[in-house]
Protein backbone atom coordinates (compact mmCIF):
# COMPACT_ATOMS: atom_id res chain seq x y z
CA UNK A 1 -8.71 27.70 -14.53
CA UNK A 2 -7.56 24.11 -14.89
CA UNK A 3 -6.35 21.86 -11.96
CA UNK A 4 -2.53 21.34 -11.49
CA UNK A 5 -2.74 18.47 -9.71
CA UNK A 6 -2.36 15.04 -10.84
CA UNK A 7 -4.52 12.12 -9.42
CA UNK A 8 -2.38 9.92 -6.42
CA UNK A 9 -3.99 7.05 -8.75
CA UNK A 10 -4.28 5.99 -12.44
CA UNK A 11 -7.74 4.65 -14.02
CA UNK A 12 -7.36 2.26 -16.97
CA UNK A 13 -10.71 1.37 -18.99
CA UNK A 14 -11.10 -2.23 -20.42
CA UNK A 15 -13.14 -3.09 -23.64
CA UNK A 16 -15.58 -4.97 -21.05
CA UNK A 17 -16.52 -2.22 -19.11
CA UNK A 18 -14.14 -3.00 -16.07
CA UNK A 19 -11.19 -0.37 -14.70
CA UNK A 20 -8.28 -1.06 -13.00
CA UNK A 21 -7.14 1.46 -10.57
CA UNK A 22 -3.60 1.38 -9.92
CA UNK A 23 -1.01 2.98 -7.27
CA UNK A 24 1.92 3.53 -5.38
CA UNK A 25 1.63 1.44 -2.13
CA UNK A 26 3.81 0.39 1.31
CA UNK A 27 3.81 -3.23 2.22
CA UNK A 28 3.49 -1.98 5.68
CA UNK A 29 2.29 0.49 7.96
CA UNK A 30 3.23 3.38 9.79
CA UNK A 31 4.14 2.24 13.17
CA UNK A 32 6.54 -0.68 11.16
CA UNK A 33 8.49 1.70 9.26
CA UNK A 34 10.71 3.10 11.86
CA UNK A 35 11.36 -0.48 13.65
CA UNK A 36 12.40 -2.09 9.81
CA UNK A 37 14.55 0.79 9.25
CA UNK A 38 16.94 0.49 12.10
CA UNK A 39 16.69 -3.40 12.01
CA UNK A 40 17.63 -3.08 8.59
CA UNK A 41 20.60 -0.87 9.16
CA UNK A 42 22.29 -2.97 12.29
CA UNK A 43 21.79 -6.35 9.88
CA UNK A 44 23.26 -4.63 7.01
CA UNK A 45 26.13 -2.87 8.97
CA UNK A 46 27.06 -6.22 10.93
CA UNK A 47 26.76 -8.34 7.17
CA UNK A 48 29.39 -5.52 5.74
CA UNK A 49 31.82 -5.52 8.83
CA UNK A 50 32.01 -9.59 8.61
CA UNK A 51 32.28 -9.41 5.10
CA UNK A 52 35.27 -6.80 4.53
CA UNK A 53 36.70 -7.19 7.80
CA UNK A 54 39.93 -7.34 6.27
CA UNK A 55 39.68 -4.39 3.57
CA UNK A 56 37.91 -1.55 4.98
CA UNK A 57 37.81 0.62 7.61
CA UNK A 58 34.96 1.41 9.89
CA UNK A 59 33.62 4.81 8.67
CA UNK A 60 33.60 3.17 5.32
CA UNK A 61 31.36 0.07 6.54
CA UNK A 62 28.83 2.48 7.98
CA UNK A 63 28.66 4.69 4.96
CA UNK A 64 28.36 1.78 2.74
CA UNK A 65 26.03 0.14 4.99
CA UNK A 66 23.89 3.08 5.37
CA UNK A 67 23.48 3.51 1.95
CA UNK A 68 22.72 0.06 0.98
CA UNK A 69 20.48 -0.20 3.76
CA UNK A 70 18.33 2.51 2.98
CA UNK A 71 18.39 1.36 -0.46
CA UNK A 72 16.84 -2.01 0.70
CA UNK A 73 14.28 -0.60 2.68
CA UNK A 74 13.40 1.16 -0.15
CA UNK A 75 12.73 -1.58 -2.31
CA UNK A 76 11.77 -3.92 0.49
CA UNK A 77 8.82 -1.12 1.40
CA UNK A 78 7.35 0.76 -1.60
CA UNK A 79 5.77 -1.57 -4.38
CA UNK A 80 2.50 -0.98 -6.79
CA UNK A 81 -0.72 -2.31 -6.67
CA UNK A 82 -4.07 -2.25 -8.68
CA UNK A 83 -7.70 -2.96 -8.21
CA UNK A 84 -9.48 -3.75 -10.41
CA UNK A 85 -13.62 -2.89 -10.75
CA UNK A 86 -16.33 -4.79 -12.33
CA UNK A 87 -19.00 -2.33 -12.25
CA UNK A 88 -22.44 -4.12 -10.30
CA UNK A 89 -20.20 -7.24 -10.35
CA UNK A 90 -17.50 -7.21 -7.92
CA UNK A 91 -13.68 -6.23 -6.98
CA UNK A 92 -10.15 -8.41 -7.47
CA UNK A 93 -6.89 -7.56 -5.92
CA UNK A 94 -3.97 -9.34 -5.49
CA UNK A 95 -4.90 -13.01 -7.23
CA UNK A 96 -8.38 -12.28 -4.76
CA UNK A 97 -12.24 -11.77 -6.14
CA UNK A 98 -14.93 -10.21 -3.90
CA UNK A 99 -18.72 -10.16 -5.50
CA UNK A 100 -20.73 -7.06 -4.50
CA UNK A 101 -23.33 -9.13 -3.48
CA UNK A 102 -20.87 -10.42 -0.58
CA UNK A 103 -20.00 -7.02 1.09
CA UNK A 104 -21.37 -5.85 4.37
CA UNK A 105 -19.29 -2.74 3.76
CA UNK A 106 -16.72 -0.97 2.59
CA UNK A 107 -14.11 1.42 5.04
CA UNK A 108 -11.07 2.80 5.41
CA UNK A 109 -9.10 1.91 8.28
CA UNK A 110 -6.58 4.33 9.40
CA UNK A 111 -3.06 4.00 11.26
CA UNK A 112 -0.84 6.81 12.83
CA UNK A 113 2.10 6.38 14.44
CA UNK A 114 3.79 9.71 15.12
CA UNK A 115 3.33 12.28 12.41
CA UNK A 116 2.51 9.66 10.10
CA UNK A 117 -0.79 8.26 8.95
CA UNK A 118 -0.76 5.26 6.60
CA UNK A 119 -4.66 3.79 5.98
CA UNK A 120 -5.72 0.56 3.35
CA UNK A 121 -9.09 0.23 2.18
CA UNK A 122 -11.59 -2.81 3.10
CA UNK A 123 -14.44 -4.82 2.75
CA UNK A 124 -16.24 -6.35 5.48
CA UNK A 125 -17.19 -10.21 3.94
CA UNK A 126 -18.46 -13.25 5.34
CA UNK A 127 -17.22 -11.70 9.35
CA UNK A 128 -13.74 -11.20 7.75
CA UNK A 129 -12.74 -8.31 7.19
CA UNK A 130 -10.62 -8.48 3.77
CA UNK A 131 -8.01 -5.66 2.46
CA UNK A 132 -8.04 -4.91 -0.77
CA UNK A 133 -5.49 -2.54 -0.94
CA UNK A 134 -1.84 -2.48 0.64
CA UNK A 135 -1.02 0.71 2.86
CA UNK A 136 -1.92 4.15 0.92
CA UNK A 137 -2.32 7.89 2.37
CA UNK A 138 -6.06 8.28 3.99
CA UNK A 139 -6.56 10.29 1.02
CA UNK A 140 -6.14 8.01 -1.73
CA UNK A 141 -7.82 5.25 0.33
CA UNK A 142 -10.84 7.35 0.42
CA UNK A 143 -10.66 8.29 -3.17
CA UNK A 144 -10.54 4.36 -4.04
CA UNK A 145 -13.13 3.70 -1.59
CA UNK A 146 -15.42 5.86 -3.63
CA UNK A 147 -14.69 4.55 -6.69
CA UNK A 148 -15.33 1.37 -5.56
CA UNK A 149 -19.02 2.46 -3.95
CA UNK A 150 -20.14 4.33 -6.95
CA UNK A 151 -19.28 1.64 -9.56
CA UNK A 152 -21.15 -1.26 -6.91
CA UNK A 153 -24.32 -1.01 -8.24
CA UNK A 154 -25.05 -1.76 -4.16
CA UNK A 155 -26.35 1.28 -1.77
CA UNK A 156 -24.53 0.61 1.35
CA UNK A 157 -25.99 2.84 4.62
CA UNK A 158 -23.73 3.28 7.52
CA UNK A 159 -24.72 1.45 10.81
């Protein structure tokens, strides 16, 4: 039997031996999404109302301002980002390079606000602790947490 389901993440092999993972990610958590939403929606409604005062009514301002709003958010939230892997060399992300050598660790930290859980994956450098990805599902952050461990060349023991 084959497998239906299709990785949350796509691998892309370069001619020097290095992979870039790349993803669907949040620019924020969790426990922001709620807040940004409704923010979103009063700034948007009030923008509309001053805007068409004039013109249109109010049931059309708050339909139209609903729907722009959550069109925003949309676009303001959800982006894609990559990762890419130098096997026994070291990780970049975002315009950032992090040498093996240099990691104390690599975890996932996990958020949940409600129902929701959000997590990003990180590496514990210099007593920083840097993120190399954006907010993911705990499942994908574990899946690129692995990736990142077996391709290290490093054998990192929990303490």
């Amino acid at each position: 039997m084959e497998n239906t389901f299709k990785k949350s993440y796509a691998k892309k092999m370069n001619p020097d031996g290095s992979f870039e993972l790349s993803f669907k990610s949040k620019r924020m958590g969790s426990n922001m999404s709620p807040g940004l939403g409704i923010a979103m929606m009063f700034s948007v409604y009030l923008a509309s109302c001053a805007a068409t005062y004039p013109f249109i009514d109010k049931m059309s301002w708050l339909i139209a301002g609903t729907i722009v709003a959550f069109i925003a958010m949309y676009l303001l939230v959800n982006t894609k980002d990559a990762v890419l892997i130098k096997p026994n060399e070291g990780v970049a992300f975002r315009g950032n390079s992090l040498p093996f050598k240099d990691m104390k660790v690599v975890g996932v930290m996990t958020q949940t606000s409600g129902s929701k859980n959000s997590a990003y994956v990180y590496a514990e450098t210099n007593g920083t602790q840097a993120k190399i990805t954006r907010y993911i599902t705990p499942e994908l952050a574990k899946e690129i947490q692995r990736e990142i461990e077996n391709h290290s060349g490093v054998n990192w023991t929990p303490e």
